[in-house]
Protein backbone atom coordinates (compact mmCIF):
# COMPACT_ATOMS: atom_id res chain seq x y z
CA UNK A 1 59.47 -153.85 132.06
CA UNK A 2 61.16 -151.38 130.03
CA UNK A 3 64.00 -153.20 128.68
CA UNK A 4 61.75 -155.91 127.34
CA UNK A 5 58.97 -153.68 126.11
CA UNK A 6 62.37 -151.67 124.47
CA UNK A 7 63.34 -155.31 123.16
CA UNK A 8 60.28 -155.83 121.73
CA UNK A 9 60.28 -152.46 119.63
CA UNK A 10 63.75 -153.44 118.37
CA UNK A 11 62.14 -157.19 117.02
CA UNK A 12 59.38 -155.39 115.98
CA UNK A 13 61.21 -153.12 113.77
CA UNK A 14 63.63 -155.05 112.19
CA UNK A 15 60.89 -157.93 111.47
CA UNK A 16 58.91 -154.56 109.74
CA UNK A 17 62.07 -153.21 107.91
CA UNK A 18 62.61 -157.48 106.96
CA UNK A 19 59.47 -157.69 105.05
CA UNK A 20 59.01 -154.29 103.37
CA UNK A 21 63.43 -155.11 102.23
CA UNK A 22 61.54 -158.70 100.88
CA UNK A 23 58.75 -156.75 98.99
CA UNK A 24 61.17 -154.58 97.24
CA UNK A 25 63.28 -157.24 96.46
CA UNK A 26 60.07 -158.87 95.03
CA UNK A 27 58.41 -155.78 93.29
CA UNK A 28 62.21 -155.22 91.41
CA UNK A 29 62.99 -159.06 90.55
CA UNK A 30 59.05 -158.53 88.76
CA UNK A 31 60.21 -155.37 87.43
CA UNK A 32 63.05 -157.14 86.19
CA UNK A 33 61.29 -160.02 84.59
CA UNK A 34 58.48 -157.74 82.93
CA UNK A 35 61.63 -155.59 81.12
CA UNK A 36 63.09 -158.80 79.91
CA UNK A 37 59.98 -160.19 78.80
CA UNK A 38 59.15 -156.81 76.65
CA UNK A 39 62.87 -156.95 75.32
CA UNK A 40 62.59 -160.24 73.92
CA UNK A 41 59.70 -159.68 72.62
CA UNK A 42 60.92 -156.55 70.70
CA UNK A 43 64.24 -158.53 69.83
CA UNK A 44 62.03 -161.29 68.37
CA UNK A 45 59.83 -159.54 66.74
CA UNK A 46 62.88 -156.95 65.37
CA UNK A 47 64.43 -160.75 64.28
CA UNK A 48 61.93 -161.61 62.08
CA UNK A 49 61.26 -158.20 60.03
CA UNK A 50 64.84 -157.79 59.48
CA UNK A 51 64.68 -161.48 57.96
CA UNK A 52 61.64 -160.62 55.83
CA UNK A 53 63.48 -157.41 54.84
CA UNK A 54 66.63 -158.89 53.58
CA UNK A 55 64.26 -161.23 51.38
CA UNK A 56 62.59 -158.35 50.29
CA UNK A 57 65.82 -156.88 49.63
CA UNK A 58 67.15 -159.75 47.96
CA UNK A 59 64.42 -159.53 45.42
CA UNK A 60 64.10 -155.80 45.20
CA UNK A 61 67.86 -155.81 43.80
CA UNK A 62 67.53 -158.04 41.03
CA UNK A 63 64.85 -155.89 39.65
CA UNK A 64 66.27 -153.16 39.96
CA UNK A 65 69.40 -154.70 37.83
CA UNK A 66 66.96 -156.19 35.33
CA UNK A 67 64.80 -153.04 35.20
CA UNK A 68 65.25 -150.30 36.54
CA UNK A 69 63.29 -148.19 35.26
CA UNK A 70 60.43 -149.20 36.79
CA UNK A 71 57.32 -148.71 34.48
CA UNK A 72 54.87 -148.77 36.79
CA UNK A 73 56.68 -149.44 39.83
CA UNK A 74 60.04 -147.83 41.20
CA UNK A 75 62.22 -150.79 42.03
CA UNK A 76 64.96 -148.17 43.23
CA UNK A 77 62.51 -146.45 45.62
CA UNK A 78 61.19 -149.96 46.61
CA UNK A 79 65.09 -151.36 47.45
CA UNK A 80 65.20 -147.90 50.02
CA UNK A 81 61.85 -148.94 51.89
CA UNK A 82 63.31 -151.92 52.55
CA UNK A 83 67.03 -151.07 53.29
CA UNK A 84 65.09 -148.63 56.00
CA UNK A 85 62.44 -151.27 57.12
CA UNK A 86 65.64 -153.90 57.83
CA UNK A 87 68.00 -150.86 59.26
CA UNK A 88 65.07 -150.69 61.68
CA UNK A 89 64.80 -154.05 62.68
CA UNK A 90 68.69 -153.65 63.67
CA UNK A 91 67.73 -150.98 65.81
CA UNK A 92 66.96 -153.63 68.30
CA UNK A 93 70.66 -154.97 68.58
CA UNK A 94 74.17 -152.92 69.50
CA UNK A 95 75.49 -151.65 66.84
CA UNK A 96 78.85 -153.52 67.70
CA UNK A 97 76.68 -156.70 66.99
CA UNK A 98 74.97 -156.04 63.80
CA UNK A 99 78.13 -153.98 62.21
CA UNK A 100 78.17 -155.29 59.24
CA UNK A 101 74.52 -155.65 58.58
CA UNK A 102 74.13 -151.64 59.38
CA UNK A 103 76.91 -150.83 57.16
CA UNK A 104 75.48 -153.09 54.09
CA UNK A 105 72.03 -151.90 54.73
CA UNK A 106 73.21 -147.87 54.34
CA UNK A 107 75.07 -148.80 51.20
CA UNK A 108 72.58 -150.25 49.71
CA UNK A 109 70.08 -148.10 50.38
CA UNK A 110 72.27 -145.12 49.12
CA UNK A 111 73.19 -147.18 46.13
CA UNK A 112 69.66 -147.64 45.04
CA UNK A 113 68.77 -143.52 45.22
CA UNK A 114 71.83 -143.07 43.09
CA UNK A 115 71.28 -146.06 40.86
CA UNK A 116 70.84 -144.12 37.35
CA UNK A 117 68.11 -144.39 34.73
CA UNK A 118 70.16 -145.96 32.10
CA UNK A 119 72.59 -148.29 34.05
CA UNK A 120 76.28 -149.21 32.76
CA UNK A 121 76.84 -153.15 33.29
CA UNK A 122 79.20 -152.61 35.77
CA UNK A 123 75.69 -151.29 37.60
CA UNK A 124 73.84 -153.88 36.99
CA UNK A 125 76.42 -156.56 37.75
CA UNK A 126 76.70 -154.54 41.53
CA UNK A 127 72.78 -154.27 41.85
CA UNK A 128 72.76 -158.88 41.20
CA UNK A 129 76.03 -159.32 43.26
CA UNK A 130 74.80 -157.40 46.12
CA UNK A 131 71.18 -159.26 45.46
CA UNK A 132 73.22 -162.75 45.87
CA UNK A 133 74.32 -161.31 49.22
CA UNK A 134 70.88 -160.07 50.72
CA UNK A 135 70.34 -163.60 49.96
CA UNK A 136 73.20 -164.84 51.78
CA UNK A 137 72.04 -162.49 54.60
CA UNK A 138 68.37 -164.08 54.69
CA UNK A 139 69.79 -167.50 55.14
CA UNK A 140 72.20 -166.34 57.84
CA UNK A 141 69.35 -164.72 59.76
CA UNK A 142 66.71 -167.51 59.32
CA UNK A 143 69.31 -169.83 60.93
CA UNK A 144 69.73 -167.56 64.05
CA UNK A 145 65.90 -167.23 63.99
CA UNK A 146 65.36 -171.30 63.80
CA UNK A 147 67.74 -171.34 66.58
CA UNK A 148 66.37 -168.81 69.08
CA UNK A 149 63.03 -170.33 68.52
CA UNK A 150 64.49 -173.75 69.25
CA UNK A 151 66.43 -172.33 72.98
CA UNK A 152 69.72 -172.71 71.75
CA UNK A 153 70.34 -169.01 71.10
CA UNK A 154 69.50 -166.56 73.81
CA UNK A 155 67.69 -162.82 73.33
CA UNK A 156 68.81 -161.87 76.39
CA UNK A 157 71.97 -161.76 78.61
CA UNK A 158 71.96 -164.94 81.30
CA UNK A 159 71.24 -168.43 81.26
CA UNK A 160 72.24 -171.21 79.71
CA UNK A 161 71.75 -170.41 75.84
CA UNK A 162 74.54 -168.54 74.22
CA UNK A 163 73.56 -164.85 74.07
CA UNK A 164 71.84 -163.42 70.04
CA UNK A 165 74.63 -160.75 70.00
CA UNK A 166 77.65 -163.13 69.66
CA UNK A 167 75.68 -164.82 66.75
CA UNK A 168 73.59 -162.19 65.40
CA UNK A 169 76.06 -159.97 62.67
CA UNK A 170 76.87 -161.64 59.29
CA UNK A 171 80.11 -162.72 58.49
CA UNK A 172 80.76 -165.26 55.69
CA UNK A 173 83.81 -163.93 53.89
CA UNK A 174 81.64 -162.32 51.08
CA UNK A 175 82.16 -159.16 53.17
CA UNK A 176 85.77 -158.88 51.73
CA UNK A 177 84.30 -158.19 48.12
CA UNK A 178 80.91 -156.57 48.60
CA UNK A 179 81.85 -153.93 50.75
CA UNK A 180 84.76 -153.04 48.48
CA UNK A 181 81.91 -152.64 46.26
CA UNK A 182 79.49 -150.86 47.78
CA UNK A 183 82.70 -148.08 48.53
CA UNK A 184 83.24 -147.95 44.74
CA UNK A 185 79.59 -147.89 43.73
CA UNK A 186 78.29 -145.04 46.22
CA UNK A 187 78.98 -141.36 46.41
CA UNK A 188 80.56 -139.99 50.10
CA UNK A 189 78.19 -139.41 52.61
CA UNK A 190 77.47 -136.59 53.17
CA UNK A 191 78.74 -135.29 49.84
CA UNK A 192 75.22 -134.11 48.32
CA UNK A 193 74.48 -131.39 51.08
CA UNK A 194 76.80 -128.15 51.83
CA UNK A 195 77.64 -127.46 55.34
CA UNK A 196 75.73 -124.31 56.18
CA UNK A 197 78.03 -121.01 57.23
CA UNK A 198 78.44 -119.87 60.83
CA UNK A 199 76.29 -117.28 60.67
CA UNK A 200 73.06 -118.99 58.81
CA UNK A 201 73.43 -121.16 62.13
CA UNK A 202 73.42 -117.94 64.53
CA UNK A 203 70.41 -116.75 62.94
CA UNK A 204 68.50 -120.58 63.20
CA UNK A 205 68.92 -120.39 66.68
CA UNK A 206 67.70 -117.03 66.68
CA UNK A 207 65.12 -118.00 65.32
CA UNK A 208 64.30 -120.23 67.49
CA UNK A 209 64.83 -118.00 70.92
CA UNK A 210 63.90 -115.01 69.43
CA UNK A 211 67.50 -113.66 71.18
CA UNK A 212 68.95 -111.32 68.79
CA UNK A 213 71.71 -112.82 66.58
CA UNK A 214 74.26 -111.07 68.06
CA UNK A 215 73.83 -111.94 71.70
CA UNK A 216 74.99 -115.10 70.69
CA UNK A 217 77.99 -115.94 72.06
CA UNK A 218 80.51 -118.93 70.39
CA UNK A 219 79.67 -120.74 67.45
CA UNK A 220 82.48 -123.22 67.37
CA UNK A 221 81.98 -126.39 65.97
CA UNK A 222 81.74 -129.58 67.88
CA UNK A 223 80.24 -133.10 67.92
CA UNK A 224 77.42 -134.46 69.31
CA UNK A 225 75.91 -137.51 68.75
CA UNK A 226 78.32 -138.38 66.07
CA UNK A 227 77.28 -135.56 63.88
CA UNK A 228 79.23 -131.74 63.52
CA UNK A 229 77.36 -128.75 65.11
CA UNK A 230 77.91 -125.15 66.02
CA UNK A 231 77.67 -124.58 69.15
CA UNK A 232 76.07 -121.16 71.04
CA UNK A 233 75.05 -119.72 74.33
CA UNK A 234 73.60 -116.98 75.70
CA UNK A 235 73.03 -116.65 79.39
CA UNK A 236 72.27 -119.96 80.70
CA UNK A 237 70.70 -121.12 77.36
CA UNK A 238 72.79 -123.76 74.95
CA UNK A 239 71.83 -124.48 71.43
CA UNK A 240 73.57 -126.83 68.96
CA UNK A 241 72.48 -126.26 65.24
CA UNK A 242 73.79 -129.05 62.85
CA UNK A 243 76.33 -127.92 60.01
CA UNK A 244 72.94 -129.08 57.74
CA UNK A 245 71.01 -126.10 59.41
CA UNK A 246 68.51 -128.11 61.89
CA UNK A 247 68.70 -127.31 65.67
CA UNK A 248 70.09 -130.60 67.05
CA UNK A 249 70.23 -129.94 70.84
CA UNK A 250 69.11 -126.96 73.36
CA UNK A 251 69.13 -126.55 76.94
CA UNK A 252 67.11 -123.69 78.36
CA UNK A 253 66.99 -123.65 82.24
CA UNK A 254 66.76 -125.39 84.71
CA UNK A 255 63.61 -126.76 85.94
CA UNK A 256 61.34 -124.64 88.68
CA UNK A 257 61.87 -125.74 92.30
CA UNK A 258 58.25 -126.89 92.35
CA UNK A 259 56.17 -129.89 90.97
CA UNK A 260 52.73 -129.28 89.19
CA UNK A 261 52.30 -131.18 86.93
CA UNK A 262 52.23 -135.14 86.17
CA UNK A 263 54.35 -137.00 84.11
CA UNK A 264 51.79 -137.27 81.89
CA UNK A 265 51.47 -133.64 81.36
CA UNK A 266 54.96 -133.33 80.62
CA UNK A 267 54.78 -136.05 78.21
CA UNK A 268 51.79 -134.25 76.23
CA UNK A 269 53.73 -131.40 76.43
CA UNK A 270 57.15 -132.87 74.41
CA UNK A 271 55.13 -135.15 72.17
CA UNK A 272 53.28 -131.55 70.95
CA UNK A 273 56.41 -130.07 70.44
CA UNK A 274 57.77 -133.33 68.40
CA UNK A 275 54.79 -132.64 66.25
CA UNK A 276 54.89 -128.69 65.80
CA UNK A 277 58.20 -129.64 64.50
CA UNK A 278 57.46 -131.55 61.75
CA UNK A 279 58.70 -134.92 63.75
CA UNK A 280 57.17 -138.09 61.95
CA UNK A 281 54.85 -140.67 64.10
CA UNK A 282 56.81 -140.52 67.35
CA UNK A 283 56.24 -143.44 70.16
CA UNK A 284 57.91 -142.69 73.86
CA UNK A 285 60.19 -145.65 74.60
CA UNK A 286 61.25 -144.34 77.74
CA UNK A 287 60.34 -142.17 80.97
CA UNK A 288 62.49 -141.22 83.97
CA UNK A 289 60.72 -138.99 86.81
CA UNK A 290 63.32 -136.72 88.09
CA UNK A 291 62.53 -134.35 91.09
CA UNK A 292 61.75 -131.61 89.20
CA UNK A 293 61.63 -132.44 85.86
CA UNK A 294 60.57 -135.62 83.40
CA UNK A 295 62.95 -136.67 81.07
CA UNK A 296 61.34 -138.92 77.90
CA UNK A 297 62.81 -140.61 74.74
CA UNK A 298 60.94 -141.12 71.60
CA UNK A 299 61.62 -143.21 68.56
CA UNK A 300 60.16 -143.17 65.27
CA UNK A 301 58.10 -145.78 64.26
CA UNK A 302 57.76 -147.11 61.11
CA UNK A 303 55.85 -150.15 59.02
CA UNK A 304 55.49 -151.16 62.91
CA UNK A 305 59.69 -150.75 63.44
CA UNK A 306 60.55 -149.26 66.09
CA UNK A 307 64.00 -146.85 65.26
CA UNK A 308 65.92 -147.37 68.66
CA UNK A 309 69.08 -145.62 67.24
CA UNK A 310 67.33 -142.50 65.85
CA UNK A 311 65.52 -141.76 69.84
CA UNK A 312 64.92 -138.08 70.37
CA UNK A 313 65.59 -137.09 74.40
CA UNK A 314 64.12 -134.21 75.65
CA UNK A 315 63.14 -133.04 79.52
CA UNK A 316 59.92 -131.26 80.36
CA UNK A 317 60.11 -128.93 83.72
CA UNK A 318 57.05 -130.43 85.96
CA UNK A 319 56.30 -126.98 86.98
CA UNK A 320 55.47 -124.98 83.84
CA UNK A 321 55.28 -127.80 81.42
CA UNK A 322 57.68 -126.47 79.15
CA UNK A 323 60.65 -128.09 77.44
CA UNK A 324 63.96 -127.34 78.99
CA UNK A 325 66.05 -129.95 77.23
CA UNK A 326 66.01 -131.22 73.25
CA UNK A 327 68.07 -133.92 71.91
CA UNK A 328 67.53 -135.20 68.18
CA UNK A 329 71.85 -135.58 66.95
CA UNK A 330 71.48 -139.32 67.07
CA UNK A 331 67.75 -138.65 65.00
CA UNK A 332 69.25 -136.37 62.46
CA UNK A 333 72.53 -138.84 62.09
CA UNK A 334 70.27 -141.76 62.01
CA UNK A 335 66.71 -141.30 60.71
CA UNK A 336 66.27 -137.65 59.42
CA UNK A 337 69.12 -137.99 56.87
CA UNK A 338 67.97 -141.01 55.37
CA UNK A 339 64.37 -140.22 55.29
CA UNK A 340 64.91 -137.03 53.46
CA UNK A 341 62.64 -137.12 50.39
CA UNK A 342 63.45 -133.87 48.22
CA UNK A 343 64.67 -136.05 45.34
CA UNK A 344 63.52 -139.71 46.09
CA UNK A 345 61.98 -141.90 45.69
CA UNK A 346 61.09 -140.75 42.19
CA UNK A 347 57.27 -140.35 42.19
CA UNK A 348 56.99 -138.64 38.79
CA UNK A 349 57.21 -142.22 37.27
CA UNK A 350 54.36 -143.33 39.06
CA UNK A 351 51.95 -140.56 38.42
CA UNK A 352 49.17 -141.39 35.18
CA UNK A 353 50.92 -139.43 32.23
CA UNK A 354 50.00 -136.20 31.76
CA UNK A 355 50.80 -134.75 35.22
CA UNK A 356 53.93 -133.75 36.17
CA UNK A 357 55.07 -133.79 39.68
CA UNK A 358 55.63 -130.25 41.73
CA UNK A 359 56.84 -131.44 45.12
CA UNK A 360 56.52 -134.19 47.52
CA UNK A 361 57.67 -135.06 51.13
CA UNK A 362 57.07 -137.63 53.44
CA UNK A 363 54.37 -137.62 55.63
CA UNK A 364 51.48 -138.86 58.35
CA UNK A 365 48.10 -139.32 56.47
CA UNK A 366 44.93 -140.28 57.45
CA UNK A 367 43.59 -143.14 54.98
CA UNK A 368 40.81 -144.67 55.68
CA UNK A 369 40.37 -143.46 58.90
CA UNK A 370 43.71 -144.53 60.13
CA UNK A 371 47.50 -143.14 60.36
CA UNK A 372 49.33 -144.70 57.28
CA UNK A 373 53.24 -143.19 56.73
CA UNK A 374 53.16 -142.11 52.88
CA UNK A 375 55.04 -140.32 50.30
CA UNK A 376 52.83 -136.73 49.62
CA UNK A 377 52.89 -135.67 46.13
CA UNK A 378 51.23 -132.25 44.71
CA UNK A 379 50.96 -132.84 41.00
CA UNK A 380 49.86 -130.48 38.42
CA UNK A 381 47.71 -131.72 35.46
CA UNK A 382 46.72 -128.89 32.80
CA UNK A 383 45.05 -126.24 35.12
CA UNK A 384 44.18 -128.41 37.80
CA UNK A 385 46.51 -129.27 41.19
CA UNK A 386 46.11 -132.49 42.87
CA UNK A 387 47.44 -133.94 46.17
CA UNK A 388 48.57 -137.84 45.72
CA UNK A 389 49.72 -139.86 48.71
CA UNK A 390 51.51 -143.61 48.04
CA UNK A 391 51.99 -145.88 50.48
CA UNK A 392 55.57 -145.42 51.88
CA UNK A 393 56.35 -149.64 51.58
CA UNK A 394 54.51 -150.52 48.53
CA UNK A 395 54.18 -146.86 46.61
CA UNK A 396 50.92 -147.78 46.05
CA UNK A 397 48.55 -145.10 45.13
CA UNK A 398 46.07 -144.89 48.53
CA UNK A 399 43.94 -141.55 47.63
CA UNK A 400 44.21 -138.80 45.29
CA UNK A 401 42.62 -134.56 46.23
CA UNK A 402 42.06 -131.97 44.41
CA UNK A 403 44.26 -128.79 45.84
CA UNK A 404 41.47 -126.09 46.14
């Protein structure tokens, strides 16, 4: 009969449309569970280096108040390594959770590239207090650690356990007298570099387009990503080039109405231009397929940290394979301003006597057959030129060239 054969179809269906609604269900609850799984295992693992750092750091201090000159070592340079390894492993939480931890960790680390050759007291007396509370700091977090590992603390939102980020930031009271401190102690942010002009920003995106200069149209300044940039257009193309000269941001088109290419094409593609431009080891963190486009976030990576809150976004057209979005503001605010190595760490004392250092940068080396992050110094000793490269952790010497 029709009507029951029709009745049939109907069951049929919905019975159909049940189980592939129960397989989704299924396939996204996994989904689910394999993202929290990889969290807490980057939250753990984040846990623990930021603990070992703030021992490290604890340590590093008090040498640097008891000598800070070095000799053979740079106790300054070592203190930056690991207020960057431990800003790192903070990376993993909100920053509204581990506040005061970020903030100590930048002071520190921009009180130990200031610290001077010949300290005053008052120096060294800040270099021991602020060791006492790195110490302080390495208790607190071996605590939470102890009680994560024993269920009563939570990496992740849900469940029972109290969730990390309501017990995670440090907050003792000591706060009230070291960061008074570190305000005293450190020069302004920012302070050291000139904003460049208007104009030295019109031709950097020039530069980069190959649009004459005066095509350009605006140039006011505006904020993105928490740092100041001048802002230009020209047809549909956008560029934002920090006040510190670097192009921050561009938008180019948008993507072709067709799809080519994979998503791993497109991913080739952006992690070739990351390394044309002089980005450090890069590892994609994140991918979103789009219709048209693929849209990808890197992070550095260093000593094995991941830098969550330095990620660089950028969107690859699936078409042609070219790059039609570029984010790095929350890179250059983040990572790029710390990590600038014109004037630290101070390699000259390192160096066997008799050379004298030219330049150095950081930099990607192979040692050994393998991808080691390392300070790059070309040294000079009577005619000869050299190229040294120390490990960017220990500033250990790892291999010495001659420059031909």
């Amino acid at each position: 009969m029709p009507g029951r054969r029709s009745f049939i179809r109907i069951i049929s269906y919905l019975v159909a449309t049940a189980v592939c609604l129960a397989a989704a269900a299924s396939d996204a609850a996994k989904a689910r569970g394999d993202y929290g799984e990889a969290l807490g295992r980057v939250r753990m693992s984040s846990l623990v280096s930021l603990c070992e750092y703030s021992s490290q750091l604890s340590a590093g201090l008090r040498a640097l108040a008891v000598s800070p000159d070095g000799g053979t070592a740079d106790p300054a340079a070592y203190v930056c390594s690991k207020a960057l390894g431990a800003r790192g492993g903070a990376a993993s939480f909100s920053e509204d959770s581990a506040g005061n931890i970020l903030y100590f960790l930048d002071g520190v680390y921009r009180f130990a590239e200031e610290f001077p050759d010949e300290p005053s007291e008052e120096k060294r007396a800040a270099a021991i207090r602020l060791s006492d509370y790195a110490g302080e700091l390495y208790d607190h977090l071996s605590d939470v650690s102890a009680a994560v590992l024993n269920g009563d603390i939570s990496l992740l939102e849900g469940g029972d356990a109290e969730f990390i980020e309501d017990k995670l930031d440090f907050s003792n009271g000591s706060e009230d007298e070291i960061f008074p401190l570190i305000a005293v102690s450190v020069s302004p942010v920012g302070s050291a570099e000139a904003a460049v002009s208007r104009e030295a920003a019109r031709a950097a995106a020039s530069e980069l387009f190959g649009v004459e200069a005066a095509l350009w149209r605006g140039g006011e300044t505006e904020e993105l990503g928490g740092i100041e940039v001048y802002r230009f257009t020209y047809g549909s193309m956008l560029v934002d080039i920090s006040t510190s000269g670097e192009v921050a941001a561009f938008t180019v088109a948008e993507p072709c109405k067709t799809a080519e290419t994979g998503a791993d094409s497109a991913a080739a593609s952006a992690a070739k231009f990351l390394k044309e431009r002089n980005f450090p080891e890069m590892e994609e963190i994140s991918r979103c397929e789009r219709e048209f486009r693929t849209e990808l976030e890197f992070a550095p990576c260093v000593g094995g940290v991941l830098h969550l809150d330095s990620a660089v976004k950028v969107a690859v057209c699936r078409c042609c394979s070219e790059l039609i979005r570029f984010d790095c503001s929350e890179y250059i605010k983040n990572y790029r301003e710390t990590m600038a190595v014109d004037a630290k760490p101070r390699l000259a004392r390192l160096l066997p006597s008799g050379f004298s250092l030219e330049r150095q940068r950081l930099c990607v080396a192979d040692i050994d057959g393998r991808a080691r992050l390392c300070y790059f110094a070309e040294c000079s000793f009577r005619n000869e030129k050299l190229r040294m490269y120390f490990d960017y952790f220990s500033l250990k010497a790892l291999k010495s060239e001659p420059i031909s």
